[in-house]
C-alpha atoms as a PDB file:
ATOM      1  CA  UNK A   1       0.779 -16.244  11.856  1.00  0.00           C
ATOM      2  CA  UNK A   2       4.574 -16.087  10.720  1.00  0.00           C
ATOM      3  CA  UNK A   3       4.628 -15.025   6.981  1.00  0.00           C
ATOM      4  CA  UNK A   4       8.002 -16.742   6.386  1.00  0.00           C
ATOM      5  CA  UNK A   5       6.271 -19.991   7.124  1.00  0.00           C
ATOM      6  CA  UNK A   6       3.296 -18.946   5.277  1.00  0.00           C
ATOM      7  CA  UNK A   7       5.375 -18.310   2.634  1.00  0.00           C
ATOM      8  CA  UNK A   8       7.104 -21.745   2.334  1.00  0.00           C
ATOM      9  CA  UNK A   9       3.942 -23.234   3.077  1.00  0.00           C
ATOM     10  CA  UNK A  10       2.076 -21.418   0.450  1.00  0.00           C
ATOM     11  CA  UNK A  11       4.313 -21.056  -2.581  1.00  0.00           C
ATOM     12  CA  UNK A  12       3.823 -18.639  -5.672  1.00  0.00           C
ATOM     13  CA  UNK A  13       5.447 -19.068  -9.256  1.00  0.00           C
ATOM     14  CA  UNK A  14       8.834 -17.425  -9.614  1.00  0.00           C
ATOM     15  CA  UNK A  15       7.717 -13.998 -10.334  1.00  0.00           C
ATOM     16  CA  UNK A  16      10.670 -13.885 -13.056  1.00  0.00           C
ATOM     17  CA  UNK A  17       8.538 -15.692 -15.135  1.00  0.00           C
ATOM     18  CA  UNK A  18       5.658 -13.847 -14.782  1.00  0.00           C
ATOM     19  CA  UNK A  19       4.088 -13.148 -18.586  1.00  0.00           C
ATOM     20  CA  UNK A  20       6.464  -9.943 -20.007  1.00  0.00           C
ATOM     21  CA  UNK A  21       3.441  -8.111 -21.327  1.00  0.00           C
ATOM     22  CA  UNK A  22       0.960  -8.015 -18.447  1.00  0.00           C
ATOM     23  CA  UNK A  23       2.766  -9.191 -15.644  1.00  0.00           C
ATOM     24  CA  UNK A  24       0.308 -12.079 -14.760  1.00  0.00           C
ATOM     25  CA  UNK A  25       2.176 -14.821 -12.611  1.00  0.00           C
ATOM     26  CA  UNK A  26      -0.733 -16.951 -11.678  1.00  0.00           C
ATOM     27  CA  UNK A  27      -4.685 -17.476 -11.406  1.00  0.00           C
ATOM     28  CA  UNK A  28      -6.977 -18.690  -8.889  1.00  0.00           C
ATOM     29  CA  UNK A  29      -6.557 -19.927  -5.363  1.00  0.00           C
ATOM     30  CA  UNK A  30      -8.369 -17.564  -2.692  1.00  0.00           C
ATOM     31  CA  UNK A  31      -7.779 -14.116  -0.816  1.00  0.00           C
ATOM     32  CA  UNK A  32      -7.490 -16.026   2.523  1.00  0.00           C
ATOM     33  CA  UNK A  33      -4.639 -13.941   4.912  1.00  0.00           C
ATOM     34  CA  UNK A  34      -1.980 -16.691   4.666  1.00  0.00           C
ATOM     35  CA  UNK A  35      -2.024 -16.618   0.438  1.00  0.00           C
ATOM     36  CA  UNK A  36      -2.028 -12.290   0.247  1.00  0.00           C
ATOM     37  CA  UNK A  37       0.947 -12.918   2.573  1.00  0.00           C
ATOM     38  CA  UNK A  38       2.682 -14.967   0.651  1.00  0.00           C
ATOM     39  CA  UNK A  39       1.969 -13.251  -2.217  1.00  0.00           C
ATOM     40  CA  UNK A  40       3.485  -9.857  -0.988  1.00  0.00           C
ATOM     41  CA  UNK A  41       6.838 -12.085   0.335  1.00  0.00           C
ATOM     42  CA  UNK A  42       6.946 -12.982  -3.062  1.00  0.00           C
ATOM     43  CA  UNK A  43       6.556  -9.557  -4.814  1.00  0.00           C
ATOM     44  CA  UNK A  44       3.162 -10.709  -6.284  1.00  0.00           C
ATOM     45  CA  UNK A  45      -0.183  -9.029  -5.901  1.00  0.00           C
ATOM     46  CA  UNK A  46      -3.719  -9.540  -6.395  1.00  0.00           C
ATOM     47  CA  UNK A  47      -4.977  -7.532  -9.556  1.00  0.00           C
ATOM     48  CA  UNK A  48      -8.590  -7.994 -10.641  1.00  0.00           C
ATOM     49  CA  UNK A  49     -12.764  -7.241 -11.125  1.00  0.00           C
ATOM     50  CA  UNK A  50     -14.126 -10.512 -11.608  1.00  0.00           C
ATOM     51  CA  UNK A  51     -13.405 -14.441 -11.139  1.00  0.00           C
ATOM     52  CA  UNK A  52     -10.899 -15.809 -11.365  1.00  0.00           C
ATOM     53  CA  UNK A  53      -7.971 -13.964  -9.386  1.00  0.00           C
ATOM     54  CA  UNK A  54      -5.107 -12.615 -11.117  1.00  0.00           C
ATOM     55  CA  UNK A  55      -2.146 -12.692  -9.585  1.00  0.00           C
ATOM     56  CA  UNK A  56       0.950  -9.936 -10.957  1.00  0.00           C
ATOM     57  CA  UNK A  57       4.357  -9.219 -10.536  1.00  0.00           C
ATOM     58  CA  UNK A  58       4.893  -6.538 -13.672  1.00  0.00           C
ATOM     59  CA  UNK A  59       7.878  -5.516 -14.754  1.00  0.00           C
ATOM     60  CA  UNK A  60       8.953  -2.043 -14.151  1.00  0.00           C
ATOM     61  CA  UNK A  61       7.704  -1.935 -10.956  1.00  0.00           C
ATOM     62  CA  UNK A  62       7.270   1.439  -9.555  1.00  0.00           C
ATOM     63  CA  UNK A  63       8.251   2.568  -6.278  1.00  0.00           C
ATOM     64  CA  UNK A  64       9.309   5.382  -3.811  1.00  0.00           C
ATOM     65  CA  UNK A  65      12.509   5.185  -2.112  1.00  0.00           C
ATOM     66  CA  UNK A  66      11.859   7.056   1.162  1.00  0.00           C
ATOM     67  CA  UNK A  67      14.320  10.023   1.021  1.00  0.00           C
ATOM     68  CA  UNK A  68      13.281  10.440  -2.959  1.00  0.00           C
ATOM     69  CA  UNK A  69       9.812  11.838  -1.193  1.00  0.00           C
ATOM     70  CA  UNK A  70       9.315  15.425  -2.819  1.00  0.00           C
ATOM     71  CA  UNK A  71       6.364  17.642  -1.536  1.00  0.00           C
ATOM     72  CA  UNK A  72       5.469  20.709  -3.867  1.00  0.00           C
ATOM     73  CA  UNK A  73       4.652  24.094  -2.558  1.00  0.00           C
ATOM     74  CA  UNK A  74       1.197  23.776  -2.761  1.00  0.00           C
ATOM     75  CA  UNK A  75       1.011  20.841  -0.723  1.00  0.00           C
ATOM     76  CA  UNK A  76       3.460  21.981   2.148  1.00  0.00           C
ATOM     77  CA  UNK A  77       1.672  24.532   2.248  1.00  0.00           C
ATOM     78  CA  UNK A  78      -1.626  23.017   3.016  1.00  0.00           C
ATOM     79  CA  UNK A  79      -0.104  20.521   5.036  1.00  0.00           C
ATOM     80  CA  UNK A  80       0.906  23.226   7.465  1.00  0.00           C
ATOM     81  CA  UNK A  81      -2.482  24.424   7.648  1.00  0.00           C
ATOM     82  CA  UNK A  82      -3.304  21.134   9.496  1.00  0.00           C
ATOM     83  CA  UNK A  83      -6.816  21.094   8.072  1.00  0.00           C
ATOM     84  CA  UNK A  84      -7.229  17.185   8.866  1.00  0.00           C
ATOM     85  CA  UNK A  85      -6.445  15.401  11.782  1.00  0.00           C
ATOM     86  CA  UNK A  86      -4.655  12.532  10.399  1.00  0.00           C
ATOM     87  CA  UNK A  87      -4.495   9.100  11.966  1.00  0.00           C
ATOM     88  CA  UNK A  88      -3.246   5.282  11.726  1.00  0.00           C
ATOM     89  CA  UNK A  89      -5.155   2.133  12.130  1.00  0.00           C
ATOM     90  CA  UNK A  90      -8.291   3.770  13.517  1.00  0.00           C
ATOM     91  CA  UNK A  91     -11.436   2.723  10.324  1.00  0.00           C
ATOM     92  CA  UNK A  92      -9.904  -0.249   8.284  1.00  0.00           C
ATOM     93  CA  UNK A  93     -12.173  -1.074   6.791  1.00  0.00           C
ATOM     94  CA  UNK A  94     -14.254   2.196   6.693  1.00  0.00           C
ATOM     95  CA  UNK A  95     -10.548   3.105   4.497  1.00  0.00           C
ATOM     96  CA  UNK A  96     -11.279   0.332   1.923  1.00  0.00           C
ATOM     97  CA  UNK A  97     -14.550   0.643   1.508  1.00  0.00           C
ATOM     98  CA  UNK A  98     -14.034   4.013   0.470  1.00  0.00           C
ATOM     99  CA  UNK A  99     -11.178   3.205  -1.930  1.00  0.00           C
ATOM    100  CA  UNK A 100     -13.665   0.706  -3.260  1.00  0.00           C
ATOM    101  CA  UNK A 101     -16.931   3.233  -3.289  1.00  0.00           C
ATOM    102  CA  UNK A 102     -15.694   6.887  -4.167  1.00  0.00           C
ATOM    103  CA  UNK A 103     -15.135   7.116  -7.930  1.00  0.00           C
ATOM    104  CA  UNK A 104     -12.171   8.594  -9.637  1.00  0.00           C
ATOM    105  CA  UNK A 105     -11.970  10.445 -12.918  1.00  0.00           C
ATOM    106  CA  UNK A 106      -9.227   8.275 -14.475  1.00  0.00           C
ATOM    107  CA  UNK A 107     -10.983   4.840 -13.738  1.00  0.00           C
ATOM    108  CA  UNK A 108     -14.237   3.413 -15.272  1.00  0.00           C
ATOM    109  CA  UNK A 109     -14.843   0.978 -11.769  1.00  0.00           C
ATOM    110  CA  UNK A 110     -13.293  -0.614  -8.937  1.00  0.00           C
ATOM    111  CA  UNK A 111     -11.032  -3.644  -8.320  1.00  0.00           C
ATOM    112  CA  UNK A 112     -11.819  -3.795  -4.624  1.00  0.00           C
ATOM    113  CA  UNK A 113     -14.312  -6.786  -4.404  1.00  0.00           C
ATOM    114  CA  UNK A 114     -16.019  -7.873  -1.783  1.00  0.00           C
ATOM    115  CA  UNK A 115     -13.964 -10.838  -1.216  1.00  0.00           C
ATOM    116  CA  UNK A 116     -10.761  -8.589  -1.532  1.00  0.00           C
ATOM    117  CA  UNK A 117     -11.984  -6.360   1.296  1.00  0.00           C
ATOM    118  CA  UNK A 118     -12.345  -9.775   3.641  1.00  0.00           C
ATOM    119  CA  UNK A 119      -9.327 -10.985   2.848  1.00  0.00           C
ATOM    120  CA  UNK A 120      -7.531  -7.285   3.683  1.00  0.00           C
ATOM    121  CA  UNK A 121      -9.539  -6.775   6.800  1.00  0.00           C
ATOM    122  CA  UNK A 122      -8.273 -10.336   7.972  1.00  0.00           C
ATOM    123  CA  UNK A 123      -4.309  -9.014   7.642  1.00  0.00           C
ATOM    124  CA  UNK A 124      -5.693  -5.728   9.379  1.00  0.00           C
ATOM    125  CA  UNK A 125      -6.768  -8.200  11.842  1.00  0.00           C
ATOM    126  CA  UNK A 126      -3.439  -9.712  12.159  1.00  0.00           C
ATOM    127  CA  UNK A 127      -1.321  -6.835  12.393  1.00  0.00           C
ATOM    128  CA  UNK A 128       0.192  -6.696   8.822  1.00  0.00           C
ATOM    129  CA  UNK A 129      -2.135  -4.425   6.949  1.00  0.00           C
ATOM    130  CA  UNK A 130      -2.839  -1.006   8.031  1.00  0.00           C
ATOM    131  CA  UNK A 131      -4.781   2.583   7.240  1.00  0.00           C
ATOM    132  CA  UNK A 132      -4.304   5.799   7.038  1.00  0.00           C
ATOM    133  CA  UNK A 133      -6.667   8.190   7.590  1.00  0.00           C
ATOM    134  CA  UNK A 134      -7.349  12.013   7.205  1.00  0.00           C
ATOM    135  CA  UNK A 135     -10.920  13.140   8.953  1.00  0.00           C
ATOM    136  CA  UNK A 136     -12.498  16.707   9.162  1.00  0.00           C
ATOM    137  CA  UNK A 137     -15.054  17.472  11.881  1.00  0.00           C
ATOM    138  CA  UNK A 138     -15.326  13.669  12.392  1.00  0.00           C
ATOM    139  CA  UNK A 139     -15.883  12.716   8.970  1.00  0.00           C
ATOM    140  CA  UNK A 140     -13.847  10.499   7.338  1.00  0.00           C
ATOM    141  CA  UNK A 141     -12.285  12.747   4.285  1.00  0.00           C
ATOM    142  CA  UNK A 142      -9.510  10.963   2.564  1.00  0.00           C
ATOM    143  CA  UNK A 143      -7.459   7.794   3.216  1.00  0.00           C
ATOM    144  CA  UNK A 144      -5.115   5.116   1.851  1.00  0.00           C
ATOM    145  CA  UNK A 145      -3.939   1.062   3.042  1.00  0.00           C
ATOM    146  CA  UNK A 146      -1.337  -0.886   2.357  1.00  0.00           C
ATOM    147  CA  UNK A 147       0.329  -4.186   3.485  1.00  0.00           C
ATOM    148  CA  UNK A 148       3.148  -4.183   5.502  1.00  0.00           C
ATOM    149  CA  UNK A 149       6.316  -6.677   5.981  1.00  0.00           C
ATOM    150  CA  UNK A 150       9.674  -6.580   6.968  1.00  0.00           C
ATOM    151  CA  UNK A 151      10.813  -2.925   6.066  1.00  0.00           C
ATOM    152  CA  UNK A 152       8.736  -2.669   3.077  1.00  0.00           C
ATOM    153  CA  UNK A 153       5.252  -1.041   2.696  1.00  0.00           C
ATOM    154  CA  UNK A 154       2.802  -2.153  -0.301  1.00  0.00           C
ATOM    155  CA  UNK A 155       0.266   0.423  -1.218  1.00  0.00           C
ATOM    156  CA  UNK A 156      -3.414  -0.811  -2.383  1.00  0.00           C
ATOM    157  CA  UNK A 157      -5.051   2.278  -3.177  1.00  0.00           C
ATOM    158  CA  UNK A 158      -6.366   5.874  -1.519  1.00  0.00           C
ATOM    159  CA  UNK A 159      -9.137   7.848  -1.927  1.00  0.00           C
ATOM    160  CA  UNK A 160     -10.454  11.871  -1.233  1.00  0.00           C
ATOM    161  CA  UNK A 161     -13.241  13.244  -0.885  1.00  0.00           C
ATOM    162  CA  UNK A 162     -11.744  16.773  -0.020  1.00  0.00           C
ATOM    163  CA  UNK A 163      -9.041  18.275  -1.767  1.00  0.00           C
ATOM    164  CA  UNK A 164      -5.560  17.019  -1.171  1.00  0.00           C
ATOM    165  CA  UNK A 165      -6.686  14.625   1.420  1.00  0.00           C
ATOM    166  CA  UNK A 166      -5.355  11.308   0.036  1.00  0.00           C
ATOM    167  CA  UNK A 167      -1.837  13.312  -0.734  1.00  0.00           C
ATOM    168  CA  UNK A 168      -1.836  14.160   2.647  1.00  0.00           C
ATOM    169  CA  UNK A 169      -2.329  11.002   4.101  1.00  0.00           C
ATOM    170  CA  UNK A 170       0.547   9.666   2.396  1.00  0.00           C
ATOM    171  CA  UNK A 171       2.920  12.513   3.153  1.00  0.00           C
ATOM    172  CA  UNK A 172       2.018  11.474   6.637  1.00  0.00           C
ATOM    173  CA  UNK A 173       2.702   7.749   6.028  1.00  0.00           C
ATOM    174  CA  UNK A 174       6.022   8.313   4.055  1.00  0.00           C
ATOM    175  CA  UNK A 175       7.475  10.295   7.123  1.00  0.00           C
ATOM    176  CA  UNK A 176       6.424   8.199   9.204  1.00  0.00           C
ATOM    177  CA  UNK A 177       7.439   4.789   7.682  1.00  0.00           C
ATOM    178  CA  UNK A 178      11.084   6.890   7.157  1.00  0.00           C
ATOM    179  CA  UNK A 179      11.138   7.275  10.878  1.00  0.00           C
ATOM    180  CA  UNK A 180      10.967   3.995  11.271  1.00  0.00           C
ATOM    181  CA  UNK A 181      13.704   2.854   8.966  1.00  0.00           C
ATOM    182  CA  UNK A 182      11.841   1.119   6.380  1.00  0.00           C
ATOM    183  CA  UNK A 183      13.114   0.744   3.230  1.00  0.00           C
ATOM    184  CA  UNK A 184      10.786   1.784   0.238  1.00  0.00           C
ATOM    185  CA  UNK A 185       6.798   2.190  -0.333  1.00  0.00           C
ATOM    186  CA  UNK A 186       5.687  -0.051  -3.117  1.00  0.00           C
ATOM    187  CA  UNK A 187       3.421   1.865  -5.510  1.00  0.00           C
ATOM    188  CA  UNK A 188       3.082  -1.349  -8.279  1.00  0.00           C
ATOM    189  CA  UNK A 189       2.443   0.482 -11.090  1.00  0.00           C
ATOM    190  CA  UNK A 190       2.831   3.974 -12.949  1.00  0.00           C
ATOM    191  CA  UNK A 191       1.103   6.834 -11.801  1.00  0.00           C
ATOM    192  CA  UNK A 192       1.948  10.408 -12.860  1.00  0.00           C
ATOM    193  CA  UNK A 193       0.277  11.152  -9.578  1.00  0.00           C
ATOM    194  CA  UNK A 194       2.693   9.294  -8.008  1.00  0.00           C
ATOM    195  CA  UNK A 195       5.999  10.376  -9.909  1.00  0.00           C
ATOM    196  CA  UNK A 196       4.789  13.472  -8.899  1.00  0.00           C
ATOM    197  CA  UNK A 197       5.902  12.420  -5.498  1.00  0.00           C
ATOM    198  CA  UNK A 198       8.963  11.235  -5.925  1.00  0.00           C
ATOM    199  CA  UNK A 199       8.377   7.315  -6.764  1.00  0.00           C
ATOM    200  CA  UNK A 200      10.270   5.506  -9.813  1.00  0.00           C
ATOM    201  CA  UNK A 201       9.724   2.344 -11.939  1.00  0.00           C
ATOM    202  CA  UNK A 202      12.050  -0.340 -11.043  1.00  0.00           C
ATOM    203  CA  UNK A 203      13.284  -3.242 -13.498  1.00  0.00           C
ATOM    204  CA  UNK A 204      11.387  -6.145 -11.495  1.00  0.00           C
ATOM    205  CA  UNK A 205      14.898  -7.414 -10.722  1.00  0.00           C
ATOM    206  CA  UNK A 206      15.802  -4.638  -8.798  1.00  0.00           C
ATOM    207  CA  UNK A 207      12.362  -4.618  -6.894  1.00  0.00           C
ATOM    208  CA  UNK A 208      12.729  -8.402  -6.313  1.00  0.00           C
ATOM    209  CA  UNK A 209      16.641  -7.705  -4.768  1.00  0.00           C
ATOM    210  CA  UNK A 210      15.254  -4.178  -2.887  1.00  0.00           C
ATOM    211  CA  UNK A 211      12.330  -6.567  -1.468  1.00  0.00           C
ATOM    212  CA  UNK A 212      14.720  -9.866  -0.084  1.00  0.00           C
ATOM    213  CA  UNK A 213      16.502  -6.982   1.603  1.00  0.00           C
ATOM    214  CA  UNK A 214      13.632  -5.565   3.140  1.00  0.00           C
ATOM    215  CA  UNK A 215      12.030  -8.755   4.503  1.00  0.00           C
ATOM    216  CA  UNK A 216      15.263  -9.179   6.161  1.00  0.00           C
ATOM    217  CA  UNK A 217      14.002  -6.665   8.967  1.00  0.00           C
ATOM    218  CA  UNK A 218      11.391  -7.506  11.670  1.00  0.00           C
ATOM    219  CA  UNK A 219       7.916  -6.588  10.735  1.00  0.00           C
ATOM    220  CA  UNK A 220       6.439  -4.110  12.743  1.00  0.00           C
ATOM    221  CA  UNK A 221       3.158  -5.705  13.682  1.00  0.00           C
ATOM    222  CA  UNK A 222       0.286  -4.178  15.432  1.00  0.00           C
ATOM    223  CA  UNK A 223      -2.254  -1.521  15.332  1.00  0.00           C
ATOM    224  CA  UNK A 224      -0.025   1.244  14.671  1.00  0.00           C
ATOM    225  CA  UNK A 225       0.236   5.071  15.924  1.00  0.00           C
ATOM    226  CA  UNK A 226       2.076   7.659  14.932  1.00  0.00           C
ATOM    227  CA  UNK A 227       5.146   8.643  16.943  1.00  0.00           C
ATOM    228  CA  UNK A 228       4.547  10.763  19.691  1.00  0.00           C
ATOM    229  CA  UNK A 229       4.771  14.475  19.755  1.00  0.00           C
ATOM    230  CA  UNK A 230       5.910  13.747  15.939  1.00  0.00           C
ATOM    231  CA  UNK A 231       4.786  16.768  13.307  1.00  0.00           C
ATOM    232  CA  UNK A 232       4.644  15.265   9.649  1.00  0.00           C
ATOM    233  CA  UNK A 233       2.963  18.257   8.719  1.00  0.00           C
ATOM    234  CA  UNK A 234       6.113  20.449   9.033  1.00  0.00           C
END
Protein backbone atom coordinates (compact mmCIF):
# COMPACT_ATOMS: atom_id res chain seq x y z
CA UNK A 1 0.00 0.00 0.00
CA UNK A 2 1.57 3.41 -1.26
CA UNK A 3 0.25 6.24 1.06
CA UNK A 4 0.69 8.89 -1.66
CA UNK A 5 -1.92 7.05 -3.63
CA UNK A 6 -3.90 6.43 -0.62
CA UNK A 7 -3.78 9.80 -0.06
CA UNK A 8 -5.18 11.06 -3.43
CA UNK A 9 -7.46 8.32 -3.34
CA UNK A 10 -8.76 9.05 0.05
CA UNK A 11 -8.94 12.80 0.48
CA UNK A 12 -9.35 14.83 3.85
CA UNK A 13 -10.67 18.55 4.19
CA UNK A 14 -7.96 21.17 3.96
CA UNK A 15 -6.79 21.07 7.44
CA UNK A 16 -6.57 25.08 7.20
CA UNK A 17 -10.02 25.09 7.70
CA UNK A 18 -10.24 22.95 10.38
CA UNK A 19 -12.72 24.70 13.24
CA UNK A 20 -10.15 27.48 15.14
CA UNK A 21 -11.37 26.47 18.56
CA UNK A 22 -11.11 22.67 18.67
CA UNK A 23 -9.34 21.80 15.73
CA UNK A 24 -12.05 19.37 14.34
CA UNK A 25 -11.60 18.95 10.44
CA UNK A 26 -14.04 16.21 9.83
CA UNK A 27 -16.40 13.31 11.23
CA UNK A 28 -17.07 9.86 10.38
CA UNK A 29 -15.71 7.51 7.78
CA UNK A 30 -13.76 4.42 9.39
CA UNK A 31 -10.23 3.57 11.00
CA UNK A 32 -9.47 1.25 8.02
CA UNK A 33 -5.28 1.51 7.26
CA UNK A 34 -5.70 3.39 3.94
CA UNK A 35 -7.97 6.46 5.75
CA UNK A 36 -5.33 6.77 9.17
CA UNK A 37 -2.83 7.05 6.29
CA UNK A 38 -4.22 9.56 4.65
CA UNK A 39 -5.08 11.25 7.49
CA UNK A 40 -1.42 11.51 8.87
CA UNK A 41 -0.27 12.72 4.98
CA UNK A 42 -2.63 15.26 5.62
CA UNK A 43 -1.62 16.41 9.17
CA UNK A 44 -5.01 15.14 10.54
CA UNK A 45 -5.58 12.66 13.31
CA UNK A 46 -8.12 10.60 14.83
CA UNK A 47 -9.25 12.14 18.29
CA UNK A 48 -12.12 10.47 20.14
CA UNK A 49 -14.20 8.02 22.95
CA UNK A 50 -17.29 7.33 21.29
CA UNK A 51 -19.13 7.32 17.71
CA UNK A 52 -18.74 9.13 15.53
CA UNK A 53 -14.89 9.74 14.72
CA UNK A 54 -13.39 13.00 15.07
CA UNK A 55 -10.98 13.88 12.94
CA UNK A 56 -8.27 17.10 14.12
CA UNK A 57 -5.71 19.13 12.85
CA UNK A 58 -5.42 21.90 15.94
CA UNK A 59 -3.71 24.75 15.72
CA UNK A 60 -0.59 25.18 17.63
CA UNK A 61 0.52 21.99 17.01
CA UNK A 62 3.19 20.80 19.25
CA UNK A 63 6.22 19.10 18.30
CA UNK A 64 9.93 18.12 18.95
CA UNK A 65 12.49 19.04 16.54
CA UNK A 66 15.09 16.27 16.96
CA UNK A 67 18.25 18.15 18.11
CA UNK A 68 15.79 20.39 20.57
CA UNK A 69 15.72 16.79 22.61
CA UNK A 70 16.85 17.79 26.29
CA UNK A 71 17.33 14.93 28.91
CA UNK A 72 17.52 16.15 32.67
CA UNK A 73 19.93 14.77 35.14
CA UNK A 74 17.71 12.56 36.66
CA UNK A 75 16.85 10.82 33.65
CA UNK A 76 20.48 10.42 32.16
CA UNK A 77 21.17 9.24 34.96
CA UNK A 78 18.81 6.38 35.08
CA UNK A 79 19.16 5.83 31.59
CA UNK A 80 22.75 4.84 32.19
CA UNK A 81 21.75 2.45 34.69
CA UNK A 82 20.21 0.41 31.80
CA UNK A 83 17.48 -0.93 34.06
CA UNK A 84 15.20 -1.94 30.92
CA UNK A 85 16.08 -3.62 27.96
CA UNK A 86 14.49 -1.50 25.45
CA UNK A 87 13.25 -2.68 22.08
CA UNK A 88 11.38 -1.80 18.62
CA UNK A 89 8.55 -3.51 16.96
CA UNK A 90 8.62 -6.60 19.18
CA UNK A 91 4.49 -6.43 21.21
CA UNK A 92 2.34 -4.01 19.01
CA UNK A 93 -0.24 -4.48 20.08
CA UNK A 94 0.64 -5.69 23.66
CA UNK A 95 2.06 -1.54 23.46
CA UNK A 96 -1.50 -0.25 22.73
CA UNK A 97 -3.32 -2.15 24.73
CA UNK A 98 -1.46 -0.91 27.50
CA UNK A 99 -1.71 2.76 26.47
CA UNK A 100 -5.38 1.95 26.30
CA UNK A 101 -5.59 -0.15 29.85
CA UNK A 102 -3.07 1.48 32.43
CA UNK A 103 -4.65 4.63 33.87
CA UNK A 104 -3.01 7.95 34.27
CA UNK A 105 -3.50 10.56 36.94
CA UNK A 106 -4.22 13.48 34.57
CA UNK A 107 -6.96 11.62 32.47
CA UNK A 108 -10.49 10.48 33.58
CA UNK A 109 -10.47 7.40 30.57
CA UNK A 110 -9.09 6.31 27.42
CA UNK A 111 -9.44 7.28 23.73
CA UNK A 112 -7.96 4.03 22.49
CA UNK A 113 -11.12 2.06 21.30
CA UNK A 114 -11.32 -1.06 20.22
CA UNK A 115 -11.77 -0.20 16.70
CA UNK A 116 -8.75 2.29 17.01
CA UNK A 117 -6.47 -0.53 18.16
CA UNK A 118 -7.57 -2.63 14.74
CA UNK A 119 -7.11 -0.04 12.67
CA UNK A 120 -3.32 0.71 14.30
CA UNK A 121 -2.41 -2.92 14.40
CA UNK A 122 -3.34 -3.06 10.56
CA UNK A 123 -0.49 -0.08 9.78
CA UNK A 124 1.77 -2.17 12.28
CA UNK A 125 0.95 -4.80 9.89
CA UNK A 126 1.99 -2.83 6.97
CA UNK A 127 5.11 -1.45 8.06
CA UNK A 128 4.09 2.20 8.89
CA UNK A 129 3.24 2.08 12.55
CA UNK A 130 5.61 0.94 15.09
CA UNK A 131 6.39 0.34 19.12
CA UNK A 132 8.59 0.94 21.46
CA UNK A 133 9.10 -0.97 24.23
CA UNK A 134 10.95 -1.01 27.66
CA UNK A 135 10.65 -4.67 29.56
CA UNK A 136 12.16 -5.75 32.99
CA UNK A 137 12.71 -9.45 33.71
CA UNK A 138 10.42 -10.16 30.70
CA UNK A 139 7.66 -8.06 31.64
CA UNK A 140 6.48 -5.57 29.60
CA UNK A 141 7.11 -2.18 31.83
CA UNK A 142 6.57 0.89 29.81
CA UNK A 143 6.04 1.68 26.10
CA UNK A 144 4.89 4.17 23.45
CA UNK A 145 3.61 3.94 19.26
CA UNK A 146 3.44 6.13 16.77
CA UNK A 147 2.87 6.30 12.95
CA UNK A 148 5.52 6.74 10.75
CA UNK A 149 5.93 8.44 7.09
CA UNK A 150 8.38 10.00 5.13
CA UNK A 151 10.84 11.57 7.76
CA UNK A 152 8.24 12.37 10.19
CA UNK A 153 7.15 10.34 13.30
CA UNK A 154 3.47 10.84 14.86
CA UNK A 155 3.21 9.89 18.46
CA UNK A 156 -0.23 8.20 19.78
CA UNK A 157 0.40 7.79 23.28
CA UNK A 158 2.86 5.82 26.02
CA UNK A 159 2.37 4.32 29.06
CA UNK A 160 4.57 3.07 32.52
CA UNK A 161 4.10 0.98 34.79
CA UNK A 162 7.63 1.50 36.44
CA UNK A 163 9.13 4.67 36.99
CA UNK A 164 10.57 6.55 34.08
CA UNK A 165 9.83 3.79 31.73
CA UNK A 166 7.71 5.58 29.08
CA UNK A 167 10.50 8.61 29.23
CA UNK A 168 12.87 6.16 28.50
CA UNK A 169 11.38 4.64 25.71
CA UNK A 170 11.19 7.79 23.98
CA UNK A 171 14.72 8.95 24.71
CA UNK A 172 15.45 5.74 22.92
CA UNK A 173 13.13 6.51 19.96
CA UNK A 174 14.25 10.23 19.59
CA UNK A 175 17.97 9.04 19.15
CA UNK A 176 17.19 6.72 17.20
CA UNK A 177 14.76 8.40 14.70
CA UNK A 178 17.81 11.34 14.76
CA UNK A 179 20.10 8.66 13.50
CA UNK A 180 18.14 8.13 10.90
CA UNK A 181 17.67 11.63 9.63
CA UNK A 182 14.14 12.20 10.25
CA UNK A 183 12.90 15.36 10.63
CA UNK A 184 10.65 16.01 13.79
CA UNK A 185 8.41 13.74 16.28
CA UNK A 186 4.86 14.94 16.24
CA UNK A 187 3.53 15.24 19.80
CA UNK A 188 -0.19 16.91 18.62
CA UNK A 189 -0.91 18.61 21.49
CA UNK A 190 0.51 20.38 24.76
CA UNK A 191 2.00 18.47 27.33
CA UNK A 192 4.16 19.96 30.11
CA UNK A 193 5.49 16.45 30.16
CA UNK A 194 6.50 16.86 26.91
CA UNK A 195 7.97 20.54 26.91
CA UNK A 196 9.82 19.10 29.47
CA UNK A 197 11.61 17.32 26.73
CA UNK A 198 12.31 19.66 24.50
CA UNK A 199 9.04 19.73 22.10
CA UNK A 200 7.28 23.18 21.03
CA UNK A 201 3.82 24.25 19.73
CA UNK A 202 3.88 25.06 16.16
CA UNK A 203 1.39 27.59 14.32
CA UNK A 204 -0.41 24.72 12.19
CA UNK A 205 1.13 26.49 9.18
CA UNK A 206 4.43 25.80 10.10
CA UNK A 207 3.59 22.07 11.01
CA UNK A 208 1.70 21.74 7.67
CA UNK A 209 5.13 23.29 5.67
CA UNK A 210 7.63 21.10 8.30
CA UNK A 211 5.27 17.99 7.30
CA UNK A 212 5.25 18.47 3.02
CA UNK A 213 8.97 18.55 3.69
CA UNK A 214 9.13 15.53 5.55
CA UNK A 215 6.96 13.32 3.31
CA UNK A 216 9.37 14.28 0.73
CA UNK A 217 11.79 11.46 2.14
CA UNK A 218 11.29 7.67 1.65
CA UNK A 219 9.45 6.04 4.44
CA UNK A 220 11.30 3.66 6.24
CA UNK A 221 8.99 0.68 6.23
CA UNK A 222 9.33 -2.49 8.09
CA UNK A 223 9.57 -4.04 11.41
CA UNK A 224 12.19 -1.93 12.73
CA UNK A 225 15.44 -2.53 15.05
CA UNK A 226 17.56 -0.45 16.55
CA UNK A 227 20.96 0.20 14.99
CA UNK A 228 23.47 -2.14 15.80
CA UNK A 229 25.98 -1.90 18.53
CA UNK A 230 24.08 1.65 18.97
CA UNK A 231 23.95 2.93 22.93
CA UNK A 232 20.94 5.46 23.33
CA UNK A 233 21.41 5.12 26.84
CA UNK A 234 24.70 7.11 26.87
Amino acid sequence: MDWHRVKSVIPFPDPRGADPETGLVAIGGDLLPERLLSAYAHGIFPWYNEDPILWFSPDPRMMLQLPDLVVNRTLAKNLRRKKFEVKLDTAFRQVIRACANVERPDQGGTWITDDMIEGYVGLHELGYAHSVEAWCDGQLVGGMYGVSLGAGFFGESMFSTESDASKIVFVHLVRQLKAWNFDFLDCQVHTEHLSRFGAKELTRRAFLEALDTALASETRRGKWTFDEGADFSA
